[in-house]
PDB file of N, CA and C in Angstrom:
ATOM      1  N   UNK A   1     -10.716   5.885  13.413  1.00  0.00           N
ATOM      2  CA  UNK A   1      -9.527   5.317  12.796  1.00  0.00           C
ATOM      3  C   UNK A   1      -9.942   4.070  11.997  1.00  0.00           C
ATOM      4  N   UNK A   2      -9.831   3.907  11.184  1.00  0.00           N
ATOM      5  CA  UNK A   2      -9.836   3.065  10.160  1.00  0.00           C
ATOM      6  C   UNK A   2      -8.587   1.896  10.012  1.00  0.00           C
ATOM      7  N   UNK A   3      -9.043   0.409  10.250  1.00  0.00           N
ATOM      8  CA  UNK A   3      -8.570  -0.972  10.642  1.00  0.00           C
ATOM      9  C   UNK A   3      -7.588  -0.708   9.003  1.00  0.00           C
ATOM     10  N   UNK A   4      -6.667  -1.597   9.036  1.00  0.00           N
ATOM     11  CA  UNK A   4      -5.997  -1.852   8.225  1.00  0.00           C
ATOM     12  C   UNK A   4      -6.245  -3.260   7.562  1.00  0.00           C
ATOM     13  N   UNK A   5      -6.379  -3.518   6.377  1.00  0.00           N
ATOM     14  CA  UNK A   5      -6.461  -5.018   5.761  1.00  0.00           C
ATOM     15  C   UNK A   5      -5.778  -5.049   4.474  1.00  0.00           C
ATOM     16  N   UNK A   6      -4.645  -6.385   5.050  1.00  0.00           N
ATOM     17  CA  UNK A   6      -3.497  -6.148   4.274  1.00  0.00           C
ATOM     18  C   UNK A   6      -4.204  -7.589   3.131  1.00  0.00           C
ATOM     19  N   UNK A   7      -3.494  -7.301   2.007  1.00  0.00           N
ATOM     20  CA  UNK A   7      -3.949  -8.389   0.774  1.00  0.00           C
ATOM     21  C   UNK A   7      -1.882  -8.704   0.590  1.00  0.00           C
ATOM     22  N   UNK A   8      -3.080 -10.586   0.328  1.00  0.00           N
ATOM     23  CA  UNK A   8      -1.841 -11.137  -0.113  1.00  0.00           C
ATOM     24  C   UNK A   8      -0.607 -10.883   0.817  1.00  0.00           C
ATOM     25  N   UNK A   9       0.690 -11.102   0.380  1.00  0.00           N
ATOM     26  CA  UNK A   9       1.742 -11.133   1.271  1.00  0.00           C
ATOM     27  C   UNK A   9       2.754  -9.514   1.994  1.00  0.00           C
ATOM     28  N   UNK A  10       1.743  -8.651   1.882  1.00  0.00           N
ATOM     29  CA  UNK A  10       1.871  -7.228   1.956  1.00  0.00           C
ATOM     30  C   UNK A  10       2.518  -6.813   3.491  1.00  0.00           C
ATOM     31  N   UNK A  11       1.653  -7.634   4.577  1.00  0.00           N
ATOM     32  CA  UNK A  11       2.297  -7.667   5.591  1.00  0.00           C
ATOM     33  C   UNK A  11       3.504  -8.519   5.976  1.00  0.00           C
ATOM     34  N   UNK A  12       4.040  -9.701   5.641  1.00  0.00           N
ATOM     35  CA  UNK A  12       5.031 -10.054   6.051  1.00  0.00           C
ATOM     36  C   UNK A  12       6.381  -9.436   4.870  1.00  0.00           C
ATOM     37  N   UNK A  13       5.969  -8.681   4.101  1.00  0.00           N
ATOM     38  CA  UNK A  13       6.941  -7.816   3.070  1.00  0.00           C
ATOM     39  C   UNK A  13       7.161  -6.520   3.819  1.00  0.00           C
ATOM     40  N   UNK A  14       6.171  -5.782   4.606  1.00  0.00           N
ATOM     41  CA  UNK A  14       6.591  -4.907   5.373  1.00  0.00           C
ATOM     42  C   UNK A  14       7.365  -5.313   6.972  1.00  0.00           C
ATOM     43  N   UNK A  15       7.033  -6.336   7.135  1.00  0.00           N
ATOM     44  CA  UNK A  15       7.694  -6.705   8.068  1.00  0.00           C
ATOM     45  C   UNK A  15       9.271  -6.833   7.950  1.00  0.00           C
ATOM     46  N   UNK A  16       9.486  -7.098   6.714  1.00  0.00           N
ATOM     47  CA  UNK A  16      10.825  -7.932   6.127  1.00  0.00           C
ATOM     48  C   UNK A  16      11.636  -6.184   5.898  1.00  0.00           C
ATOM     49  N   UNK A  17      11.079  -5.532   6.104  1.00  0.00           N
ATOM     50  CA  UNK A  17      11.997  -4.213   5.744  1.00  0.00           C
ATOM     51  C   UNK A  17      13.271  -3.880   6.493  1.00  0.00           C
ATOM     52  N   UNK A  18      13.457  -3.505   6.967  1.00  0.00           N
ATOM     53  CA  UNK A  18      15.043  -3.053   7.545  1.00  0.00           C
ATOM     54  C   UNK A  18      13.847  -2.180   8.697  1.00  0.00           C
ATOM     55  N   UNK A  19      14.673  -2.009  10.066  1.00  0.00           N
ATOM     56  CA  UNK A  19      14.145  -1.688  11.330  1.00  0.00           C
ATOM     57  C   UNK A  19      13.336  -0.295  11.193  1.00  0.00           C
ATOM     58  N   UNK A  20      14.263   0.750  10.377  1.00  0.00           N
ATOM     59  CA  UNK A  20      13.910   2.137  10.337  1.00  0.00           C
ATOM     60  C   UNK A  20      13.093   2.331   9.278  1.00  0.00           C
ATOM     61  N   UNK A  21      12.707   1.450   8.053  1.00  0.00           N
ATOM     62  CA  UNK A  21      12.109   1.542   7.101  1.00  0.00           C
ATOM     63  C   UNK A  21      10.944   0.791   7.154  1.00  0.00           C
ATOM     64  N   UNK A  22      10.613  -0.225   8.434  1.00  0.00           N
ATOM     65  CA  UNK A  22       9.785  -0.450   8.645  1.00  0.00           C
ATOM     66  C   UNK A  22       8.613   0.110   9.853  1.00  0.00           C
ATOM     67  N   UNK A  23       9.588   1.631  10.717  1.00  0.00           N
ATOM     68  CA  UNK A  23       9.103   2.035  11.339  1.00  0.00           C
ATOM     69  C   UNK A  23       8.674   3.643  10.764  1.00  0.00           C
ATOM     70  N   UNK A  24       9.433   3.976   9.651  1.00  0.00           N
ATOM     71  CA  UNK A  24       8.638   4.458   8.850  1.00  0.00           C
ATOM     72  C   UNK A  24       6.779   4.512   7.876  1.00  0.00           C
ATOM     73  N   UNK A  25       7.351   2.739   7.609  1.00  0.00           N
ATOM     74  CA  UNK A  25       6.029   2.838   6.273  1.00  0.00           C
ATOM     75  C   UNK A  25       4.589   2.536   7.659  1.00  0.00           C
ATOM     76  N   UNK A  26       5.121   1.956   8.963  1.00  0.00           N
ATOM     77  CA  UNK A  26       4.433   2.056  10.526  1.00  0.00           C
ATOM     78  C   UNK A  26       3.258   3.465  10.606  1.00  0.00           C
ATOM     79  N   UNK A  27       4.688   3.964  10.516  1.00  0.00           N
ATOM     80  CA  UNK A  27       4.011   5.549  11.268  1.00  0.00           C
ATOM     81  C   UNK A  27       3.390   6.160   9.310  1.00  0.00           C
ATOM     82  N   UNK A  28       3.629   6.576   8.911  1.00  0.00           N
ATOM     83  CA  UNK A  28       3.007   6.733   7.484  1.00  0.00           C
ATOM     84  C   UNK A  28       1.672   5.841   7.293  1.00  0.00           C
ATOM     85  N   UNK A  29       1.491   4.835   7.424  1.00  0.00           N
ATOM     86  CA  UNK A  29       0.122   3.512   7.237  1.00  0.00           C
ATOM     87  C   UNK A  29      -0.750   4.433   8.455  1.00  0.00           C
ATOM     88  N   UNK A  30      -0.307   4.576   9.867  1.00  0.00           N
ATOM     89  CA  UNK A  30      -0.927   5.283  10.431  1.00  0.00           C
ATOM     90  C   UNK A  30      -1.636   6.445  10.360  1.00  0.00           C
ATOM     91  N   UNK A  31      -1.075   7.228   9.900  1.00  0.00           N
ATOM     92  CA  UNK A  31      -1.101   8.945   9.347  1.00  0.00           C
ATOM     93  C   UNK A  31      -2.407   8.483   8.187  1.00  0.00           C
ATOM     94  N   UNK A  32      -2.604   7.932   7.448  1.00  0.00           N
ATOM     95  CA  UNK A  32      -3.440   7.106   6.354  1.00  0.00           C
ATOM     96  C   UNK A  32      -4.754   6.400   6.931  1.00  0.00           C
ATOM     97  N   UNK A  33      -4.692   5.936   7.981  1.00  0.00           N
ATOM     98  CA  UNK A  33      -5.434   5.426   8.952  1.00  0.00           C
ATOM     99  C   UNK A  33      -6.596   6.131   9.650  1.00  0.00           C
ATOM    100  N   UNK A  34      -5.686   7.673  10.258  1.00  0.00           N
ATOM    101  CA  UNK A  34      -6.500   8.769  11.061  1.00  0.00           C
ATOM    102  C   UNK A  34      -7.093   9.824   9.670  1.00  0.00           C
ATOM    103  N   UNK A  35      -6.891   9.176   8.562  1.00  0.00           N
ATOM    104  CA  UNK A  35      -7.896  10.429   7.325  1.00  0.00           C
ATOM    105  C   UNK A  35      -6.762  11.248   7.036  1.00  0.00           C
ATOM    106  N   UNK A  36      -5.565  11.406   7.466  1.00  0.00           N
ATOM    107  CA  UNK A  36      -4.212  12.491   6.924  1.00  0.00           C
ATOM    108  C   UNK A  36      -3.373  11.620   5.853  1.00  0.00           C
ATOM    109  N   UNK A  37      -2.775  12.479   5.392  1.00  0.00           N
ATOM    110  CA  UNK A  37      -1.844  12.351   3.944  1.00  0.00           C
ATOM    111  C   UNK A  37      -0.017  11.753   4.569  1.00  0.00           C
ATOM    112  N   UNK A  38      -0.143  10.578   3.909  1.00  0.00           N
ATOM    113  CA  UNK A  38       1.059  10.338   4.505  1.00  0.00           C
ATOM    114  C   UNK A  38       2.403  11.818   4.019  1.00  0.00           C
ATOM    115  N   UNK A  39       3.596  11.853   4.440  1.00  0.00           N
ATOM    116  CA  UNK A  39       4.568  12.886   4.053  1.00  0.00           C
ATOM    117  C   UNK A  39       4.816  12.286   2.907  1.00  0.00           C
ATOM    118  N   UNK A  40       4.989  11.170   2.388  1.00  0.00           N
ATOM    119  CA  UNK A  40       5.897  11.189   0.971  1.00  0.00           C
ATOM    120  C   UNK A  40       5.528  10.361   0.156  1.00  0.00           C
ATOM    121  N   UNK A  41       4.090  11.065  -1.075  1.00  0.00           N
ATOM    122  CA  UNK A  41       3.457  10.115  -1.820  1.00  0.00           C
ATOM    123  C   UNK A  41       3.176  10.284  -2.718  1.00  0.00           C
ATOM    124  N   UNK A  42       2.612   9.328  -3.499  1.00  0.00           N
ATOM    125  CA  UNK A  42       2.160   9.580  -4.732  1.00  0.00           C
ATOM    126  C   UNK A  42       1.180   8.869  -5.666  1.00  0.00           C
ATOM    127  N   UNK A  43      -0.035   9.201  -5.908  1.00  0.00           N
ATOM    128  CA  UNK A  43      -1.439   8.475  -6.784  1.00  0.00           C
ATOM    129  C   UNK A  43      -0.649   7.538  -7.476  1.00  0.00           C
ATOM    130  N   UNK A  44      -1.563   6.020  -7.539  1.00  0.00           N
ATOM    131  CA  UNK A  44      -0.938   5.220  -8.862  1.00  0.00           C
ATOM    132  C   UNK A  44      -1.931   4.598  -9.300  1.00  0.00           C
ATOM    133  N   UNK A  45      -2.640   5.508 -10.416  1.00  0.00           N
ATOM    134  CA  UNK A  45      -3.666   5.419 -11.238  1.00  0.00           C
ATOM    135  C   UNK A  45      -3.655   4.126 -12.052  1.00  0.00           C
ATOM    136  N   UNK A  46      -2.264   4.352 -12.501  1.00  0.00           N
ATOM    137  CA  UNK A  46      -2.358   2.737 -13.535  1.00  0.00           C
ATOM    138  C   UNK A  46      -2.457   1.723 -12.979  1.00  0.00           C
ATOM    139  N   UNK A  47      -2.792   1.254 -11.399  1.00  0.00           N
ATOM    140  CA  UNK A  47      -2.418   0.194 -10.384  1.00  0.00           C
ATOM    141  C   UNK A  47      -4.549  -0.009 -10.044  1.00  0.00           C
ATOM    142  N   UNK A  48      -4.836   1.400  -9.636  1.00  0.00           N
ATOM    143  CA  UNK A  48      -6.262   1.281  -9.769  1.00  0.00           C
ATOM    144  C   UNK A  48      -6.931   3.008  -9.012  1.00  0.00           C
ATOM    145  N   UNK A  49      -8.105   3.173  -9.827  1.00  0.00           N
ATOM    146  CA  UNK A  49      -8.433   4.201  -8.780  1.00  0.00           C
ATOM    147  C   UNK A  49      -8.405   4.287  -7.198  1.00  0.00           C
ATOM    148  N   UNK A  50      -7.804   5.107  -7.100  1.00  0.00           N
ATOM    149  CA  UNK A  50      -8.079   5.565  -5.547  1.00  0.00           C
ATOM    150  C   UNK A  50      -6.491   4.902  -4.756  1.00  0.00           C
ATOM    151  N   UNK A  51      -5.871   4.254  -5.353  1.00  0.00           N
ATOM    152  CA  UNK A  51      -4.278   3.871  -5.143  1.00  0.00           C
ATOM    153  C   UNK A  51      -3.389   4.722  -5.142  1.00  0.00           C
ATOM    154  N   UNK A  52      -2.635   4.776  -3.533  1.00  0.00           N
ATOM    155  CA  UNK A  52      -1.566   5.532  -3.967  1.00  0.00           C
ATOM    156  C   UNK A  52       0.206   5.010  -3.392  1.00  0.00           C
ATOM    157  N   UNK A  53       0.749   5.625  -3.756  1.00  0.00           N
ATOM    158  CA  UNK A  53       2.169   4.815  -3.380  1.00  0.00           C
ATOM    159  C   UNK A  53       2.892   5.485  -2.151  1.00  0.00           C
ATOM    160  N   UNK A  54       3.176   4.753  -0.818  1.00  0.00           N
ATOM    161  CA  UNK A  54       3.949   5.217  -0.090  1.00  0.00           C
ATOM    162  C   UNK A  54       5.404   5.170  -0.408  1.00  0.00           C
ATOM    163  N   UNK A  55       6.295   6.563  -0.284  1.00  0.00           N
ATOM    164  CA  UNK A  55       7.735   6.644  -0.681  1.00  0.00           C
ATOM    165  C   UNK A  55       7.978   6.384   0.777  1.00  0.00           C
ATOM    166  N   UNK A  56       9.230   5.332   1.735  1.00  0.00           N
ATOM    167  CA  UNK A  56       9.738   5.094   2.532  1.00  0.00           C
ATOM    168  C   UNK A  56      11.095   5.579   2.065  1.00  0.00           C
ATOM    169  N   UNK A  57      12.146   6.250   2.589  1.00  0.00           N
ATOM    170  CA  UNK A  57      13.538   6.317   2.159  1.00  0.00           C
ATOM    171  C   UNK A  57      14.555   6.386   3.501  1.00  0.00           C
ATOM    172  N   UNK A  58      14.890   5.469   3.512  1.00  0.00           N
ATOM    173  CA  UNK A  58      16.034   5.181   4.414  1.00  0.00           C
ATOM    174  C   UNK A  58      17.299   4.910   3.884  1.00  0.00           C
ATOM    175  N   UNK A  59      18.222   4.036   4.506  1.00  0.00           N
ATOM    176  CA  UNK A  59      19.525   3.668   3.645  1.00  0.00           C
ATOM    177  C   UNK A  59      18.975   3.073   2.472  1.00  0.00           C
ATOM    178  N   UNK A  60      17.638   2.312   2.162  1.00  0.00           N
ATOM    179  CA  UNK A  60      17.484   2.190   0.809  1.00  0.00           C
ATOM    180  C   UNK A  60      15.770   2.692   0.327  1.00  0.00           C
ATOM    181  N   UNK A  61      15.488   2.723  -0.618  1.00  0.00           N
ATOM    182  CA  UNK A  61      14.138   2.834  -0.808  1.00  0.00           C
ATOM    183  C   UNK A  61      13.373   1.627  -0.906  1.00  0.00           C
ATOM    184  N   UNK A  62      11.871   2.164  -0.089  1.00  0.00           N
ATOM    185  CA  UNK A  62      10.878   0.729  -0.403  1.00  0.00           C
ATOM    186  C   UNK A  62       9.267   1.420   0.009  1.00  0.00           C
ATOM    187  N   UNK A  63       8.521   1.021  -0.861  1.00  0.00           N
ATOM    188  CA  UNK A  63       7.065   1.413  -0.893  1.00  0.00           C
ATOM    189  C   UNK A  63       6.325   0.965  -0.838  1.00  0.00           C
ATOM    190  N   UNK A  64       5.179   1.488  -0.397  1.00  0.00           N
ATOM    191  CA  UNK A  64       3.713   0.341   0.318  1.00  0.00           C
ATOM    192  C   UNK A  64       2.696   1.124  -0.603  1.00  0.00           C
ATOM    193  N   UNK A  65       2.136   0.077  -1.217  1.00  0.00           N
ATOM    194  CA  UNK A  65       0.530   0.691  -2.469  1.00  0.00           C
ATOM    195  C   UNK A  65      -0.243  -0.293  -1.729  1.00  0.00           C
ATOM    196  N   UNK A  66      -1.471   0.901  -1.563  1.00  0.00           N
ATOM    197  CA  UNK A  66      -2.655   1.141  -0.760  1.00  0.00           C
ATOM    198  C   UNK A  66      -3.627   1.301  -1.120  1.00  0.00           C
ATOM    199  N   UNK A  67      -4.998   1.816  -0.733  1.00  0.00           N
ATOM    200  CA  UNK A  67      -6.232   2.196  -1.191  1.00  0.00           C
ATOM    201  C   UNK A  67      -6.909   2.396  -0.051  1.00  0.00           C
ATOM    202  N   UNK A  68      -7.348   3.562   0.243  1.00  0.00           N
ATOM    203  CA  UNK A  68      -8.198   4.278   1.554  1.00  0.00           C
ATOM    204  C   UNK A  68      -9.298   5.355   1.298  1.00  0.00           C
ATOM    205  N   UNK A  69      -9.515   4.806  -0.285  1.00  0.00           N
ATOM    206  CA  UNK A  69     -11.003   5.787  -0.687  1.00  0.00           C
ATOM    207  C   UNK A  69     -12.229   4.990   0.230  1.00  0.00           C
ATOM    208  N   UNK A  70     -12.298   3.609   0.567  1.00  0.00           N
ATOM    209  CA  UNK A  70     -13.568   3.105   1.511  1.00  0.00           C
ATOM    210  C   UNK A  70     -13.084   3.485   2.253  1.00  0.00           C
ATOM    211  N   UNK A  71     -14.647   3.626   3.218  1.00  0.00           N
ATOM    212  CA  UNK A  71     -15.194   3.727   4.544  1.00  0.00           C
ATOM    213  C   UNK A  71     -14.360   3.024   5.744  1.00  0.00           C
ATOM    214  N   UNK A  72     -13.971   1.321   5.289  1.00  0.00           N
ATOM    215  CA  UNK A  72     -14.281   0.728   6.084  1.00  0.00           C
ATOM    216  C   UNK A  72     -13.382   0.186   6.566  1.00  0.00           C
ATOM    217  N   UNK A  73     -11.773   0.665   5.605  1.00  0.00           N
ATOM    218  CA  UNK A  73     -10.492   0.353   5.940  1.00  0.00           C
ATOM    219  C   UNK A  73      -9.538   0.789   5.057  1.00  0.00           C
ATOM    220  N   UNK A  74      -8.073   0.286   5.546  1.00  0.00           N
ATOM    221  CA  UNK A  74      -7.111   1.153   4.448  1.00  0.00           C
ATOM    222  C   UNK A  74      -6.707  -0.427   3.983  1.00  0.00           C
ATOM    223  N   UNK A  75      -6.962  -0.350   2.587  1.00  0.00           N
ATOM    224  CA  UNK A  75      -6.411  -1.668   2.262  1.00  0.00           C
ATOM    225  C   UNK A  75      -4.668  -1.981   1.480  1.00  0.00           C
ATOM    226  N   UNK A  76      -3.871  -2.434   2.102  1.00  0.00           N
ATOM    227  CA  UNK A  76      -2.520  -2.979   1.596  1.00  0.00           C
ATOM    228  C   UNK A  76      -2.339  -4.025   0.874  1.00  0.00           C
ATOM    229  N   UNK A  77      -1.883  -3.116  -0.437  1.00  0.00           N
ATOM    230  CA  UNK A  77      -2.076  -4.134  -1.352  1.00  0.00           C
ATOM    231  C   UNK A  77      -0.471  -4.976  -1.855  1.00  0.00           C
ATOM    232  N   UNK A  78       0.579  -3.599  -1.845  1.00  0.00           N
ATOM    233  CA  UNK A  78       1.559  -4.479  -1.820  1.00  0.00           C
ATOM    234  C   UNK A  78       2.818  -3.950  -1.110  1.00  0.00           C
ATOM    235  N   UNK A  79       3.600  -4.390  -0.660  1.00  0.00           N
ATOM    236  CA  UNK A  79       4.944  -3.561  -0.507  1.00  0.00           C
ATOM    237  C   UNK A  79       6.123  -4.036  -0.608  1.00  0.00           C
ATOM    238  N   UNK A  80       7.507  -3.150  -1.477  1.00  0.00           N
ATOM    239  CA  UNK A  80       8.261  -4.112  -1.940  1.00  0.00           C
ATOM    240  C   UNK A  80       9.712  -2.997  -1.650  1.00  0.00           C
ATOM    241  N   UNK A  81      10.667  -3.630  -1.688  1.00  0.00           N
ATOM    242  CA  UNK A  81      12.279  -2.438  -1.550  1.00  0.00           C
ATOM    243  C   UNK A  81      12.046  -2.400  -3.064  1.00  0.00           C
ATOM    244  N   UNK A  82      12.792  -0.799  -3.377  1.00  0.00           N
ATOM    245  CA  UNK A  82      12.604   0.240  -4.769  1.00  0.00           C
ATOM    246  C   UNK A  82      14.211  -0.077  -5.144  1.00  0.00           C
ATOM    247  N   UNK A  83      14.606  -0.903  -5.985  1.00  0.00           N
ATOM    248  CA  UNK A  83      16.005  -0.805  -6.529  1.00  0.00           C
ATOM    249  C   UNK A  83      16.225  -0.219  -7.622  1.00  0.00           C
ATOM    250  N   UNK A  84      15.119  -0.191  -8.342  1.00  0.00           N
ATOM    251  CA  UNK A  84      15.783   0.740  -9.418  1.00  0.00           C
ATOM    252  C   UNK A  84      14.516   2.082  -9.791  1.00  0.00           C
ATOM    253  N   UNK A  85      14.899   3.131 -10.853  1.00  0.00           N
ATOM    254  CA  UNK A  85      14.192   4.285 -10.895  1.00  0.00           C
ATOM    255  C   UNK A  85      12.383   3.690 -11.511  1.00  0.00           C
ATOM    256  N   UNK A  86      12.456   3.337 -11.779  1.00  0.00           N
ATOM    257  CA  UNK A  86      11.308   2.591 -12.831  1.00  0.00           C
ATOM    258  C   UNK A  86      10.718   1.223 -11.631  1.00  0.00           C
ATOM    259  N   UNK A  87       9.162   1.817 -11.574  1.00  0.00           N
ATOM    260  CA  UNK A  87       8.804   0.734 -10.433  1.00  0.00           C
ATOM    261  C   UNK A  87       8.500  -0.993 -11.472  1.00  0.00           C
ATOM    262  N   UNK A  88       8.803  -1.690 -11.171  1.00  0.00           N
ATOM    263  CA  UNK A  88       8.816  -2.786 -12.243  1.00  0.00           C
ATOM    264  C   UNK A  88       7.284  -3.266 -12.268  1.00  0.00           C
ATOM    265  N   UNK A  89       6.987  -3.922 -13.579  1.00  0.00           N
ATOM    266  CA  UNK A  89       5.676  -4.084 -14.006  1.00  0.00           C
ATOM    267  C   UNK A  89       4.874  -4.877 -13.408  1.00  0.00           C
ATOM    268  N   UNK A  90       5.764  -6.035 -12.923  1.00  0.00           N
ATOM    269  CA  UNK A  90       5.733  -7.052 -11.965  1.00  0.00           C
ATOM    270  C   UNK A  90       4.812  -7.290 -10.582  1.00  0.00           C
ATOM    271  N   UNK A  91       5.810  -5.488 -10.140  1.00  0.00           N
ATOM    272  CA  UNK A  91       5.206  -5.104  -8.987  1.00  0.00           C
ATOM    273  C   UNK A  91       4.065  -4.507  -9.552  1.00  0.00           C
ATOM    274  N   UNK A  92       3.798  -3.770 -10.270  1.00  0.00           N
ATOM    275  CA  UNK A  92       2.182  -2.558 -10.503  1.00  0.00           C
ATOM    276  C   UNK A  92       1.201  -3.732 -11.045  1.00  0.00           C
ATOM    277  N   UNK A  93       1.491  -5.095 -11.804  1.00  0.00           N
ATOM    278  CA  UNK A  93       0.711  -6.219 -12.246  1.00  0.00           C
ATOM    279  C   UNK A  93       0.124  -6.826 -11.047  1.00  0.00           C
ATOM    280  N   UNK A  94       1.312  -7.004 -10.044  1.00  0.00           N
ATOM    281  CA  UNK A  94       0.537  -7.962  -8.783  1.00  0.00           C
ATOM    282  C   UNK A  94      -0.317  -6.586  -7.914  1.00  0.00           C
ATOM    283  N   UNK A  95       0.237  -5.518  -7.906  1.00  0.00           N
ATOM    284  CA  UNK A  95      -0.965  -4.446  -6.712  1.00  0.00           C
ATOM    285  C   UNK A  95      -2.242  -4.116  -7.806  1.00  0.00           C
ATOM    286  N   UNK A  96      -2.331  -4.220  -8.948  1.00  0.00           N
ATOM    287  CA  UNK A  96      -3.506  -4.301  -9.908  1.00  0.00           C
ATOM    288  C   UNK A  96      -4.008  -5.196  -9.695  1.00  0.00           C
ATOM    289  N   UNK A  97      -3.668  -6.349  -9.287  1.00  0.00           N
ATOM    290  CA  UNK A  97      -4.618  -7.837  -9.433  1.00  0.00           C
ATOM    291  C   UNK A  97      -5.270  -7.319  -8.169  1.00  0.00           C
ATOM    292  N   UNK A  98      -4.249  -7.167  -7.092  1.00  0.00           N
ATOM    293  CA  UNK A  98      -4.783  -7.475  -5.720  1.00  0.00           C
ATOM    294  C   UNK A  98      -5.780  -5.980  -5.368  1.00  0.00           C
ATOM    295  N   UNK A  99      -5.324  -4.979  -6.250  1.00  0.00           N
ATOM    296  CA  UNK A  99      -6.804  -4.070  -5.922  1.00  0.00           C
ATOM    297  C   UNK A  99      -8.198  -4.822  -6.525  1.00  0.00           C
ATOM    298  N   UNK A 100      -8.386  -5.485  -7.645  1.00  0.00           N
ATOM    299  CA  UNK A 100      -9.104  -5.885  -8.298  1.00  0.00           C
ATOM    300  C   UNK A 100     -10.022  -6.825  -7.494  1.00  0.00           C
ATOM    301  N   UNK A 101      -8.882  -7.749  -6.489  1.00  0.00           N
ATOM    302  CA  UNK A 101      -9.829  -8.942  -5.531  1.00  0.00           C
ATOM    303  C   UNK A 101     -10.266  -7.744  -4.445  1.00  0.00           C
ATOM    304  N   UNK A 102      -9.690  -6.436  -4.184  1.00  0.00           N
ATOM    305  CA  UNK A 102     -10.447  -5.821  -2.925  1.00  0.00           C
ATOM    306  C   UNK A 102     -11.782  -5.417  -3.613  1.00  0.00           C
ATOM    307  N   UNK A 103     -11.486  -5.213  -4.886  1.00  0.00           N
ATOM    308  CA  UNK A 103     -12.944  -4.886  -5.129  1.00  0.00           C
ATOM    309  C   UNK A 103     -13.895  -6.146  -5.262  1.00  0.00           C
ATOM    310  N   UNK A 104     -13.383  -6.718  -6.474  1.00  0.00           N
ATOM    311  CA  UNK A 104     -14.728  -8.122  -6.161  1.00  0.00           C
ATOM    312  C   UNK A 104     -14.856  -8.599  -4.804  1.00  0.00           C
ATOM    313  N   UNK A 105     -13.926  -8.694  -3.543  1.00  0.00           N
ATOM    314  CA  UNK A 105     -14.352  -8.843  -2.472  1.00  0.00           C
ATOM    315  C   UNK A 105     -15.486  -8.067  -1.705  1.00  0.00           C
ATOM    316  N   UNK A 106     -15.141  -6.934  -1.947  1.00  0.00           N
ATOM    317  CA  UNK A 106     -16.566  -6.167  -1.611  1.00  0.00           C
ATOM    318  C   UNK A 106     -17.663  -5.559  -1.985  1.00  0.00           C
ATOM    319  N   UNK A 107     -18.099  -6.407  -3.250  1.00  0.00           N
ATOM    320  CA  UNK A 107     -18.993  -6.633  -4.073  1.00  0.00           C
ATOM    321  C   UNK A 107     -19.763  -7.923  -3.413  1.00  0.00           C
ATOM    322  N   UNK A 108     -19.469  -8.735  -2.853  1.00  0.00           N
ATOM    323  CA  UNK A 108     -20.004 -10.278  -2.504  1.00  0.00           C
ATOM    324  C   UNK A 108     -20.304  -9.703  -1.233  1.00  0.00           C
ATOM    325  N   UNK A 109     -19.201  -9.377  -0.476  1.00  0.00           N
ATOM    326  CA  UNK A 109     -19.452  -8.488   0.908  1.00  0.00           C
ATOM    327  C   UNK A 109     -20.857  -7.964   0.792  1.00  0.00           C
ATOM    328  N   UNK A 110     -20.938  -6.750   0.202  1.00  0.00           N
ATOM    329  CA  UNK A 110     -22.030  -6.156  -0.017  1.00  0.00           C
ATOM    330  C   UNK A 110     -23.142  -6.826  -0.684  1.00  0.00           C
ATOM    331  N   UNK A 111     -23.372  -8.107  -0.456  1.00  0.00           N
ATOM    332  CA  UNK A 111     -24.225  -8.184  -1.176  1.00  0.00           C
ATOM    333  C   UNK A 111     -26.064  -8.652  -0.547  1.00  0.00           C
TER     334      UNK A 111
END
């Protein structure tokens, strides 16, 4: 099973979810964890290779972008409630930055 390492404020944003939507994106992060495909997702290439978006849907929508192509963990990069159809740029600008520090982070790591 593969440790989880959340970037930036990713964990106290999943925390902040509503009870059932946070025991959702829970059990889904898990499923991601043991090498399986969460149930409701989707690649987000323009955010960075190997990123993909967890769909949570409860009384409202809210999604967790990730990256679990390394070895060595599943990294959380952001997660935010989905209000409108169009994920805002805002959000795909800040999970782009913060894939960007997982990588230069483990570039120095590795070094």
């Amino acid at each position: 099973m593969k440790p989880i390492s959340w970037f930036g404020d990713s964990r106290s944003r999943v925390r902040a979810f509503p009870e059932a939507a946070r025991r959702k994106a829970g059990h889904e992060l898990n499923q991601v964890q043991h090498g399986r495909e969460p149930e409701d997702w989707k690649p987000m290439p323009s955010v960075g290779i190997g990123v993909n978006e967890i769909r949570v849907r409860t009384e409202s929508a809210y999604r967790v972008l990730y990256v679990a192509k390394f070895e060595e963990a599943v990294y959380v990069l952001h997660a935010f409630p989905k209000k409108t159809r169009r994920t805002p740029k805002s959000d795909l600008e800040l999970a782009s930055e913060r894939y960007r520090a997982v990588i230069e982070w483990r570039k120095r790591v590795r070094q």
